[in-house]
C-alpha atoms as a PDB file:
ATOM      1  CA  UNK A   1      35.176 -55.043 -18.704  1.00  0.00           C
ATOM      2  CA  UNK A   2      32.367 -56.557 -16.559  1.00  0.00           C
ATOM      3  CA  UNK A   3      31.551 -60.179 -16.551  1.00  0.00           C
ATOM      4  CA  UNK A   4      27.957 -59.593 -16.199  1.00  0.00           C
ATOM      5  CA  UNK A   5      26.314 -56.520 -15.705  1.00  0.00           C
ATOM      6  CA  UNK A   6      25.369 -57.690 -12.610  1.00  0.00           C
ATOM      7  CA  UNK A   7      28.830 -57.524 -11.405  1.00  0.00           C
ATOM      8  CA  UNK A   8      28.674 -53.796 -11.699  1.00  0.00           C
ATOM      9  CA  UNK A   9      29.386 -52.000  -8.206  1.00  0.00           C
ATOM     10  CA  UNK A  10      27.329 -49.589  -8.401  1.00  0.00           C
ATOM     11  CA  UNK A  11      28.765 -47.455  -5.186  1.00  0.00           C
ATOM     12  CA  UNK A  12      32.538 -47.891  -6.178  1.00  0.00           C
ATOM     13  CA  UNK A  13      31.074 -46.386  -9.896  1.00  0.00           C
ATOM     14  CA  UNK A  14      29.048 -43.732  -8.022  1.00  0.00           C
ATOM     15  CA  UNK A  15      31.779 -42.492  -5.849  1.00  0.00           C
ATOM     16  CA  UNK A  16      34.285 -42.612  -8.976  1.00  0.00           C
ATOM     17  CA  UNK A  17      31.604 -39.850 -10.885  1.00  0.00           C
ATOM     18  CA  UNK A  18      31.312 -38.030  -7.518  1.00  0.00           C
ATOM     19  CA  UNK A  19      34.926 -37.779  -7.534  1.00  0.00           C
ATOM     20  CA  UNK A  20      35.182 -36.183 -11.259  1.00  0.00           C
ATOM     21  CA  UNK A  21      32.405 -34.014 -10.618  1.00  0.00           C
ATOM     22  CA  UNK A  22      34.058 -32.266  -7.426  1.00  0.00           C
ATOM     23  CA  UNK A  23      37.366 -31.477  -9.986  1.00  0.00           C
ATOM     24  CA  UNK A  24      37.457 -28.157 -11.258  1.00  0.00           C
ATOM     25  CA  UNK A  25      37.902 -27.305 -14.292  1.00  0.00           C
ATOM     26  CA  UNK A  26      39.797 -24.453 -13.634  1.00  0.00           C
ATOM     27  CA  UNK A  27      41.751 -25.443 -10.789  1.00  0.00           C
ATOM     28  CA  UNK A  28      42.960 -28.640 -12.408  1.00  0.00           C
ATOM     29  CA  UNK A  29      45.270 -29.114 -15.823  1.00  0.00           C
ATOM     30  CA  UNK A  30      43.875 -30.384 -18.804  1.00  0.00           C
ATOM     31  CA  UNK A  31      46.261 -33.678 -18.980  1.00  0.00           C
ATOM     32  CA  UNK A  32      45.600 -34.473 -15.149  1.00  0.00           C
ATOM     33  CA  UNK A  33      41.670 -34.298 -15.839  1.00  0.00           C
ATOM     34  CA  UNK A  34      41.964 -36.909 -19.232  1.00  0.00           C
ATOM     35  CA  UNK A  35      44.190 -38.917 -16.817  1.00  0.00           C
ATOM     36  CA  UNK A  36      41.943 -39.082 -14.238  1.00  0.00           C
ATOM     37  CA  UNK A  37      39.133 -40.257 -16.780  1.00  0.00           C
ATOM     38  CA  UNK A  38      40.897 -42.886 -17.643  1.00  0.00           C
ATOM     39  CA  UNK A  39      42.299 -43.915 -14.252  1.00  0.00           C
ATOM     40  CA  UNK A  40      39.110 -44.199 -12.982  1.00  0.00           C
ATOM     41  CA  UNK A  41      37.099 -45.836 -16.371  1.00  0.00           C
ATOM     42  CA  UNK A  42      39.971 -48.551 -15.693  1.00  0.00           C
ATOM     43  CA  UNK A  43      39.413 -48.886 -11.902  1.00  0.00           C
ATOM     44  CA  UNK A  44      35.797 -49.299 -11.455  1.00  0.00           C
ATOM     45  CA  UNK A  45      34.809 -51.202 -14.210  1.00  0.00           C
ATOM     46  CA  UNK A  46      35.057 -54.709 -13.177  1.00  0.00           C
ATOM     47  CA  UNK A  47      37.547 -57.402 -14.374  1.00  0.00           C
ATOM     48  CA  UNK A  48      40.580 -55.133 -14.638  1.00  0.00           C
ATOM     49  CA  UNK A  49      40.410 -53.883 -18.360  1.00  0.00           C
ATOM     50  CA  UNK A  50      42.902 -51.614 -19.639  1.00  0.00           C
ATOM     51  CA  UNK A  51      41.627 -47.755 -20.760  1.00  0.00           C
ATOM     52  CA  UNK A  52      42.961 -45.406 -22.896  1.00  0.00           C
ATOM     53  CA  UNK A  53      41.314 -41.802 -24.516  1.00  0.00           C
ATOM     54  CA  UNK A  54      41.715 -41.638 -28.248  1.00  0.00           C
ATOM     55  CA  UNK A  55      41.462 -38.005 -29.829  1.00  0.00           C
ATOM     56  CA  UNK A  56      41.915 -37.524 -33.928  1.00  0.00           C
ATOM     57  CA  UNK A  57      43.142 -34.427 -35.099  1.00  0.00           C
ATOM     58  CA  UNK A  58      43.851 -32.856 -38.228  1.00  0.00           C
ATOM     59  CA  UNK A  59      47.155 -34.828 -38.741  1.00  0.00           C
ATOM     60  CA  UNK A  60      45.980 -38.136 -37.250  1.00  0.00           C
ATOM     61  CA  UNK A  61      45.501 -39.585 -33.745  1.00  0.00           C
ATOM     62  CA  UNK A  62      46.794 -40.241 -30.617  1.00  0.00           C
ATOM     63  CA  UNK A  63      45.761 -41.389 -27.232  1.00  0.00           C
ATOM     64  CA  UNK A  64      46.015 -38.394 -24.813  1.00  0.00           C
ATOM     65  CA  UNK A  65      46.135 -40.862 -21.699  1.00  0.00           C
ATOM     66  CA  UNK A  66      46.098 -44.234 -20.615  1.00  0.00           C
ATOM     67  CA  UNK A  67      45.880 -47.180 -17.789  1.00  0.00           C
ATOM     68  CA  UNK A  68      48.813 -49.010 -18.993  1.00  0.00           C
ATOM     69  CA  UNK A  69      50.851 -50.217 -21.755  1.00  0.00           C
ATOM     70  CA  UNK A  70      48.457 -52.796 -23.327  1.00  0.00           C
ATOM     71  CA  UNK A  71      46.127 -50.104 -23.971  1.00  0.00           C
ATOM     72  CA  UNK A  72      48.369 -47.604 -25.213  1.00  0.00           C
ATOM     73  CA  UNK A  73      50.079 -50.434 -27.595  1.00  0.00           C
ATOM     74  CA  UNK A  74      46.952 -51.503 -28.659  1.00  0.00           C
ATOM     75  CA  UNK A  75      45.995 -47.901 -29.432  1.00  0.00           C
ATOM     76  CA  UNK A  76      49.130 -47.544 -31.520  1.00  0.00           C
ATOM     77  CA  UNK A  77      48.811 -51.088 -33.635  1.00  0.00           C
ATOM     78  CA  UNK A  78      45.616 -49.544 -34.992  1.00  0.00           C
ATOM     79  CA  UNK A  79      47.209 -46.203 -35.578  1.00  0.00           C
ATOM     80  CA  UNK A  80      49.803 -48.013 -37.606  1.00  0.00           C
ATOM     81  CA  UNK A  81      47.592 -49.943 -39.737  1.00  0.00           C
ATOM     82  CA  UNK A  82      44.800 -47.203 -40.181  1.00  0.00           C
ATOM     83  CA  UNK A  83      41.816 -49.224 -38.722  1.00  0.00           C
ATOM     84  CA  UNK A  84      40.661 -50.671 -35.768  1.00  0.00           C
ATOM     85  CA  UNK A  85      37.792 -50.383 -33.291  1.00  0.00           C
ATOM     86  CA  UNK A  86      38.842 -46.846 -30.999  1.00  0.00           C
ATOM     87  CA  UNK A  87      39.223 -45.372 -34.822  1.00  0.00           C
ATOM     88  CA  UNK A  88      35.833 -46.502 -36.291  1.00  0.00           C
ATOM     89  CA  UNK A  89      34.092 -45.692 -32.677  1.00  0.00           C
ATOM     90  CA  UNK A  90      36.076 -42.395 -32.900  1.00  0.00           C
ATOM     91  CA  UNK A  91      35.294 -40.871 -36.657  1.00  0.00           C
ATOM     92  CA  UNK A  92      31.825 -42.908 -36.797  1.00  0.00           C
ATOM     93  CA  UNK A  93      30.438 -41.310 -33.388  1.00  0.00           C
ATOM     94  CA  UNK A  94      29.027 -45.181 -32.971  1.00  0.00           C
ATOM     95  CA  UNK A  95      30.363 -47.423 -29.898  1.00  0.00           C
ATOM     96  CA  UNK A  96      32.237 -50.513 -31.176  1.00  0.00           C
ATOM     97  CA  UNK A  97      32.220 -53.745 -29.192  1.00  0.00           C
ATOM     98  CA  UNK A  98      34.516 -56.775 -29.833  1.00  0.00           C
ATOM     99  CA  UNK A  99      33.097 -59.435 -27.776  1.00  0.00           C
ATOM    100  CA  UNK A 100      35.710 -62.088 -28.702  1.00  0.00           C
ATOM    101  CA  UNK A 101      39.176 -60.919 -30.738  1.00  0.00           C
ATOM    102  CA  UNK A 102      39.669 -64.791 -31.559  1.00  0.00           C
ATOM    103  CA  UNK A 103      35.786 -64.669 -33.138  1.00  0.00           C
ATOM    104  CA  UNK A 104      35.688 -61.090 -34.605  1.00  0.00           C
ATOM    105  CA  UNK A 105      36.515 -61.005 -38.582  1.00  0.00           C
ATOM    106  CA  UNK A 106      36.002 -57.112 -38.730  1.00  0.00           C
ATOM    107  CA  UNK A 107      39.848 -56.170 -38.454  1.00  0.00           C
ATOM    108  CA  UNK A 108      41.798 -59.511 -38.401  1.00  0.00           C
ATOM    109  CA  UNK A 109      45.261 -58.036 -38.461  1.00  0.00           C
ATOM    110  CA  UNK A 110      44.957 -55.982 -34.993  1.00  0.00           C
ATOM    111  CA  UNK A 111      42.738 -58.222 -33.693  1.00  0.00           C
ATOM    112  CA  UNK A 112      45.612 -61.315 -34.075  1.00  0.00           C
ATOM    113  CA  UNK A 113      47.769 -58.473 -32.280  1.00  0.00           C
ATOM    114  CA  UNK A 114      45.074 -57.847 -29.754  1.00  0.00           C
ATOM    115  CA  UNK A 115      45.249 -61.811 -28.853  1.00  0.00           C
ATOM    116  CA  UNK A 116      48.791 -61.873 -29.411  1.00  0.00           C
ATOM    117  CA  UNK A 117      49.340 -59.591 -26.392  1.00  0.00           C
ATOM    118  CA  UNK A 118      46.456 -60.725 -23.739  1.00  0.00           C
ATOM    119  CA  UNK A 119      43.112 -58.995 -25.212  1.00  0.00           C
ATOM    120  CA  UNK A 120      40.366 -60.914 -25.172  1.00  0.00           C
ATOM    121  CA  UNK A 121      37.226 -58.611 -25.656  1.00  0.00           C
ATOM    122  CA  UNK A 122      37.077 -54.342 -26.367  1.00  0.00           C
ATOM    123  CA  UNK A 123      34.849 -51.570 -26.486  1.00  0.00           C
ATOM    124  CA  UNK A 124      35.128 -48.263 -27.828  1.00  0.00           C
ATOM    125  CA  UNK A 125      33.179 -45.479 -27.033  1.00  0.00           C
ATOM    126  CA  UNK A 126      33.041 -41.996 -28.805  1.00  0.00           C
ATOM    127  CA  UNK A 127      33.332 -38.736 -27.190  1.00  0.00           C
ATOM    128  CA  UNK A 128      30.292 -36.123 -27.663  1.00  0.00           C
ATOM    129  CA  UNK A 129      30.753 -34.045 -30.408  1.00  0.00           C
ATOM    130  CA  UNK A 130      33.199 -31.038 -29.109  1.00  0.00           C
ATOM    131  CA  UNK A 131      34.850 -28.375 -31.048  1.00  0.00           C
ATOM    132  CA  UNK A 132      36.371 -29.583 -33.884  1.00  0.00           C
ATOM    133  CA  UNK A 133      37.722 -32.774 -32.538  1.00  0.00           C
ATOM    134  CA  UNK A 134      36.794 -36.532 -32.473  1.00  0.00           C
ATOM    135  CA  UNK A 135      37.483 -39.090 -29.968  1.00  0.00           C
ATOM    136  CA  UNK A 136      36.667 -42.329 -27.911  1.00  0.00           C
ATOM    137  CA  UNK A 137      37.156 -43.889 -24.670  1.00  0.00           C
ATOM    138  CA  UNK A 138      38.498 -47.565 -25.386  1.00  0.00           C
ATOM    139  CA  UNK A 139      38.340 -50.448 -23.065  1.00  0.00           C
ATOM    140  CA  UNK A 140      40.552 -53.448 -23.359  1.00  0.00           C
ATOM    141  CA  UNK A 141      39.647 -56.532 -21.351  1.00  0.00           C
ATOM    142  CA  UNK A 142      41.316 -59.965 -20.702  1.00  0.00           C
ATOM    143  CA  UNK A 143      38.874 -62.097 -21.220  1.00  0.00           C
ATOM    144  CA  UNK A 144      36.330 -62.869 -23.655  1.00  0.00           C
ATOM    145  CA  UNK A 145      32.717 -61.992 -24.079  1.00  0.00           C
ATOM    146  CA  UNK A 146      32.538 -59.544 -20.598  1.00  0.00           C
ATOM    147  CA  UNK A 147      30.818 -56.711 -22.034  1.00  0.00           C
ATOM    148  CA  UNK A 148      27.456 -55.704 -21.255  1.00  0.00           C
ATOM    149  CA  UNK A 149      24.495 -52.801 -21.102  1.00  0.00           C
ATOM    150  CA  UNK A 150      26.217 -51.534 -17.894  1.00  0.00           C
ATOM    151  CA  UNK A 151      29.485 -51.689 -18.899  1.00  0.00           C
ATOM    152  CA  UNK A 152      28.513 -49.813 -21.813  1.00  0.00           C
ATOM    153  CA  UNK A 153      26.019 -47.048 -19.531  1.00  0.00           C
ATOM    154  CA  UNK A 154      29.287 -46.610 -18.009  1.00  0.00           C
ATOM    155  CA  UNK A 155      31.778 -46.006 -20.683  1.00  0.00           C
ATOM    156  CA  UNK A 156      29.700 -43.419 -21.885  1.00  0.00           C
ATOM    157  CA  UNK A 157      29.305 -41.389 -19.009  1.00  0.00           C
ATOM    158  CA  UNK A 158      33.206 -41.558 -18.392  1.00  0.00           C
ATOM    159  CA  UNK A 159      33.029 -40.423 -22.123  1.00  0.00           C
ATOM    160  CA  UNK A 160      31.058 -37.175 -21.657  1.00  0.00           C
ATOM    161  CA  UNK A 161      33.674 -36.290 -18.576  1.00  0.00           C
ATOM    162  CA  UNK A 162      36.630 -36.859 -21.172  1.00  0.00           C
ATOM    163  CA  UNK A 163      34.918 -35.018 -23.879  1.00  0.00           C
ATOM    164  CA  UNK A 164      35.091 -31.488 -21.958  1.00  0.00           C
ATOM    165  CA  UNK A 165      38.369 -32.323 -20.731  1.00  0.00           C
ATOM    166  CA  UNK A 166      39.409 -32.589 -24.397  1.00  0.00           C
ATOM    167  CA  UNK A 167      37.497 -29.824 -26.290  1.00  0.00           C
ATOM    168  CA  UNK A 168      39.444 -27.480 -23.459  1.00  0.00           C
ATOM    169  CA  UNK A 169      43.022 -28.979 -24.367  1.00  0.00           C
ATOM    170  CA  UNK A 170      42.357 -28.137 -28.449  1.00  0.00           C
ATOM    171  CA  UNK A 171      40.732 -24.452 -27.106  1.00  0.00           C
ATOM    172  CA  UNK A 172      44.146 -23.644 -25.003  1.00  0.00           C
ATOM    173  CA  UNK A 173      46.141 -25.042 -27.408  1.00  0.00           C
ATOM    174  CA  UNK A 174      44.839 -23.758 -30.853  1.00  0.00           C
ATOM    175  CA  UNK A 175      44.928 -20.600 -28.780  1.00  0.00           C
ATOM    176  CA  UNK A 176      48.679 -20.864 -27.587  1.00  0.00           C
ATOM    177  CA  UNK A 177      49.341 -21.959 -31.174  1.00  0.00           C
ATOM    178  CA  UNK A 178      47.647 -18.798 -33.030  1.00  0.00           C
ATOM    179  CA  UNK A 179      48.950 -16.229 -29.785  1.00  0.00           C
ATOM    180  CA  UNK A 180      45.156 -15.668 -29.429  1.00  0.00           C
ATOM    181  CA  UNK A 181      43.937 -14.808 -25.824  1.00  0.00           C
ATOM    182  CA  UNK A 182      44.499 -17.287 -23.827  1.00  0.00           C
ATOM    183  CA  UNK A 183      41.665 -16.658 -21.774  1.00  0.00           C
ATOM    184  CA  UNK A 184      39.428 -18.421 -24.345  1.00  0.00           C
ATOM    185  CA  UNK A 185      39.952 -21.976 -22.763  1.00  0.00           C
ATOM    186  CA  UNK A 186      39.973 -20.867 -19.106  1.00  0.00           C
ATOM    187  CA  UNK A 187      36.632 -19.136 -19.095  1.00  0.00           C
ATOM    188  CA  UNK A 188      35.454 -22.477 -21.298  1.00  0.00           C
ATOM    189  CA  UNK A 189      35.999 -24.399 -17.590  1.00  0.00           C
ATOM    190  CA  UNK A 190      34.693 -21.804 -15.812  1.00  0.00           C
ATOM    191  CA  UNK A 191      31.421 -21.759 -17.442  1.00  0.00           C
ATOM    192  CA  UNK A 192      31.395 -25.229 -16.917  1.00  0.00           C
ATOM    193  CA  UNK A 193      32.051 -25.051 -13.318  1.00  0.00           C
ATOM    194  CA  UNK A 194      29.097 -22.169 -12.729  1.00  0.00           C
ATOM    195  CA  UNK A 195      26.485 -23.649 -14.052  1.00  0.00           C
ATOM    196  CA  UNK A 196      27.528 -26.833 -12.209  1.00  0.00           C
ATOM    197  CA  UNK A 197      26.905 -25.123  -8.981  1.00  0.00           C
ATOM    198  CA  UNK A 198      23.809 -23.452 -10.057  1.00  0.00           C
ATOM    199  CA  UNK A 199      22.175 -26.820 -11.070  1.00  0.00           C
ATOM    200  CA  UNK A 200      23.336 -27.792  -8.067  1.00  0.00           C
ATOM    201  CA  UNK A 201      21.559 -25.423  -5.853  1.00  0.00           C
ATOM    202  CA  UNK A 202      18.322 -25.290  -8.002  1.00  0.00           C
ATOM    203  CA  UNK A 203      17.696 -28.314  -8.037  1.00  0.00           C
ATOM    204  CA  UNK A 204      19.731 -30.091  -4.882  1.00  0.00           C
ATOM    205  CA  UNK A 205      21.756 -32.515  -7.673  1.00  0.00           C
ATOM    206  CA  UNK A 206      25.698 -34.018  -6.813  1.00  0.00           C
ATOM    207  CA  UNK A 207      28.156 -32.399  -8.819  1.00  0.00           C
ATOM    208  CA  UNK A 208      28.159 -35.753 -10.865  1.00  0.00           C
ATOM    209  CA  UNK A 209      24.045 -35.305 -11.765  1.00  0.00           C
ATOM    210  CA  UNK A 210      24.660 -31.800 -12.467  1.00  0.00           C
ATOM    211  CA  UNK A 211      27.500 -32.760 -15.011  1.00  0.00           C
ATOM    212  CA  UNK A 212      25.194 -35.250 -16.213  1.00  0.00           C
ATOM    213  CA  UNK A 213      22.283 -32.941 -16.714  1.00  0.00           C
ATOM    214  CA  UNK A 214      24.514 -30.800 -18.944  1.00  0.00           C
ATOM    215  CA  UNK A 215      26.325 -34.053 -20.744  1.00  0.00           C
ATOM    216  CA  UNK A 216      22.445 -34.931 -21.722  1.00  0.00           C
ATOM    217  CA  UNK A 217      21.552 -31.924 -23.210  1.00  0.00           C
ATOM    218  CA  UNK A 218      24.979 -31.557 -25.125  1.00  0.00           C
ATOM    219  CA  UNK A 219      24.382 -34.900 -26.489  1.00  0.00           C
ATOM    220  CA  UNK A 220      20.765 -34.805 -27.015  1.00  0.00           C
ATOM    221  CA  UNK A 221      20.928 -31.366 -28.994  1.00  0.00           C
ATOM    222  CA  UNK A 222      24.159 -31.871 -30.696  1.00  0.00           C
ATOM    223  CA  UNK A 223      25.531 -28.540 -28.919  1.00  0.00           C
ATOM    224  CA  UNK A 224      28.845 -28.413 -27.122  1.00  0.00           C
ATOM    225  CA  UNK A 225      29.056 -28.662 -23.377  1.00  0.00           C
ATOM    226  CA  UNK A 226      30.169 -25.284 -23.016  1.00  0.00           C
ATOM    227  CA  UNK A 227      27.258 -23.664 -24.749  1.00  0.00           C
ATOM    228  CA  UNK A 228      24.712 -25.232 -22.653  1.00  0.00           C
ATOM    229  CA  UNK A 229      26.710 -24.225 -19.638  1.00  0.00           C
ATOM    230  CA  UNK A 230      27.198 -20.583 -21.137  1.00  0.00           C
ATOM    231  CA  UNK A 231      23.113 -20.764 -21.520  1.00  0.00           C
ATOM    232  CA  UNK A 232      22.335 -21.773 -17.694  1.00  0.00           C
ATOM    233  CA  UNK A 233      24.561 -18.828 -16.521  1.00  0.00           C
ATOM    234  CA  UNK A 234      23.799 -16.047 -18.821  1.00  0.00           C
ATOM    235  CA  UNK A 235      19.582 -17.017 -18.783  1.00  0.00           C
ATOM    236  CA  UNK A 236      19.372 -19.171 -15.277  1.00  0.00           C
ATOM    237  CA  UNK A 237      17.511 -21.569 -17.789  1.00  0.00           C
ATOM    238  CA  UNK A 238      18.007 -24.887 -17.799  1.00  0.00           C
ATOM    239  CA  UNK A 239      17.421 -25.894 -21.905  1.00  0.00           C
ATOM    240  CA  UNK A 240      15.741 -29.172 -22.629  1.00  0.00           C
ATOM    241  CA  UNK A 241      16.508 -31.546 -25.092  1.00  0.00           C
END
């Protein structure tokens, strides 16, 4: 995480969200697009932190991708013990920071682990509510105390990318699971990827703003990104928060 948020670089973050908004949804799998989330969340946000994508299911949780192995043992400690900061971001819907794991008091058995292996600071941040899932994008830093209102700006847009990534893996596999049409999930990242490009045109956004512009609404209204994407291309209206 960042050691100020004036340490942010803005382009390098820019170009990152540029990048994710010119991957299709239907052109790319499910696994490579969470990947790529995380990949990038790890990569642009300054002082090298770890990332890793927490989903909880029905029968518990598990991280669906990750930057390395601190982030993915981290992920599992808290598993283990049933607590943890990616589990209370992820069933709360409310980001958790850990400015200092040698100062925190709030889970002192994974955060003498977190120490123990090189963590000095963390910040989880949920997914937007999708489907019947819940979820956060964690960050695992070095060094102490190098979060900030940037850092945090940022985790949550990488966090609206990873939620539609993740609402399609449950669709295609609940589907796959049940032999129901397979389609279902498919025509989920279609959607997606039409009213992208008619944002796009209509009002001369990136594919990153246009992403955006949906990720707001989903947020803002409580309503999956899918449904406000199935809205702009069935009505050519643009709903408002």
């Amino acid at each position: 995480m960042s050691p100020s948020d004036a340490d942010v670089p803005t382009a390098a973050v820019q170009q990152a969200f540029e990048e994710l908004g010119r991957m299709s949804f239907a052109e790319h799998s499910l696994e490579s697009l969470l990947q790529a989330v995380t990949d990038l969340a790890a990569s642009v946000v300054p002082g090298e932190p770890q990332a890793s994508l927490t989903i909880v299911r029905e029968n518990g949780p598990l991280t669906a991708a990750s930057s390395g192995q601190l982030a993915l043992d981290l992920d599992l400690v808290q598993y283990r013990l049933g607590d943890g900061p990616c589990l209370e971001a992820a069933t709360t819907g409310r980001p958790v920071e850990v400015p200092d794991t040698r100062a925190d008091e709030r889970w002192p058995e994974f955060l003498r682990a977190a120490d123990a292996r090189g963590c000095g600071s963390m910040l989880s941040y949920p997914l937007p509510p999708q489907e019947r899932l819940s979820g956060g994008l964690n960050l695992y830093g070095s060094a102490p105390h190098t979060g900030g209102a940037s850092t945090r700006r940022i985790a949550e847009r990488f966090a609206a990318y990873a939620a539609v990534s993740v609402s399609n893996m449950y669709l295609y596999r609940t589907a796959v699971d049940r032999g129901d049409h397979l389609a279902t999930a498919l025509d989920s990242r279609a959607v997606i990827d039409q009213a992208k490009g008619i944002l796009m045109e209509r009002f001369r956004l990136t594919a990153d703003e246009a992403f955006q512009s949906l990720a707001q609404v989903s947020m803002e209204t409580n309503t999956k990104v899918r449904d406000v994407a199935e809205r702009v291309v069935r009505t050519g209206e643009f709903p408002q928060a």
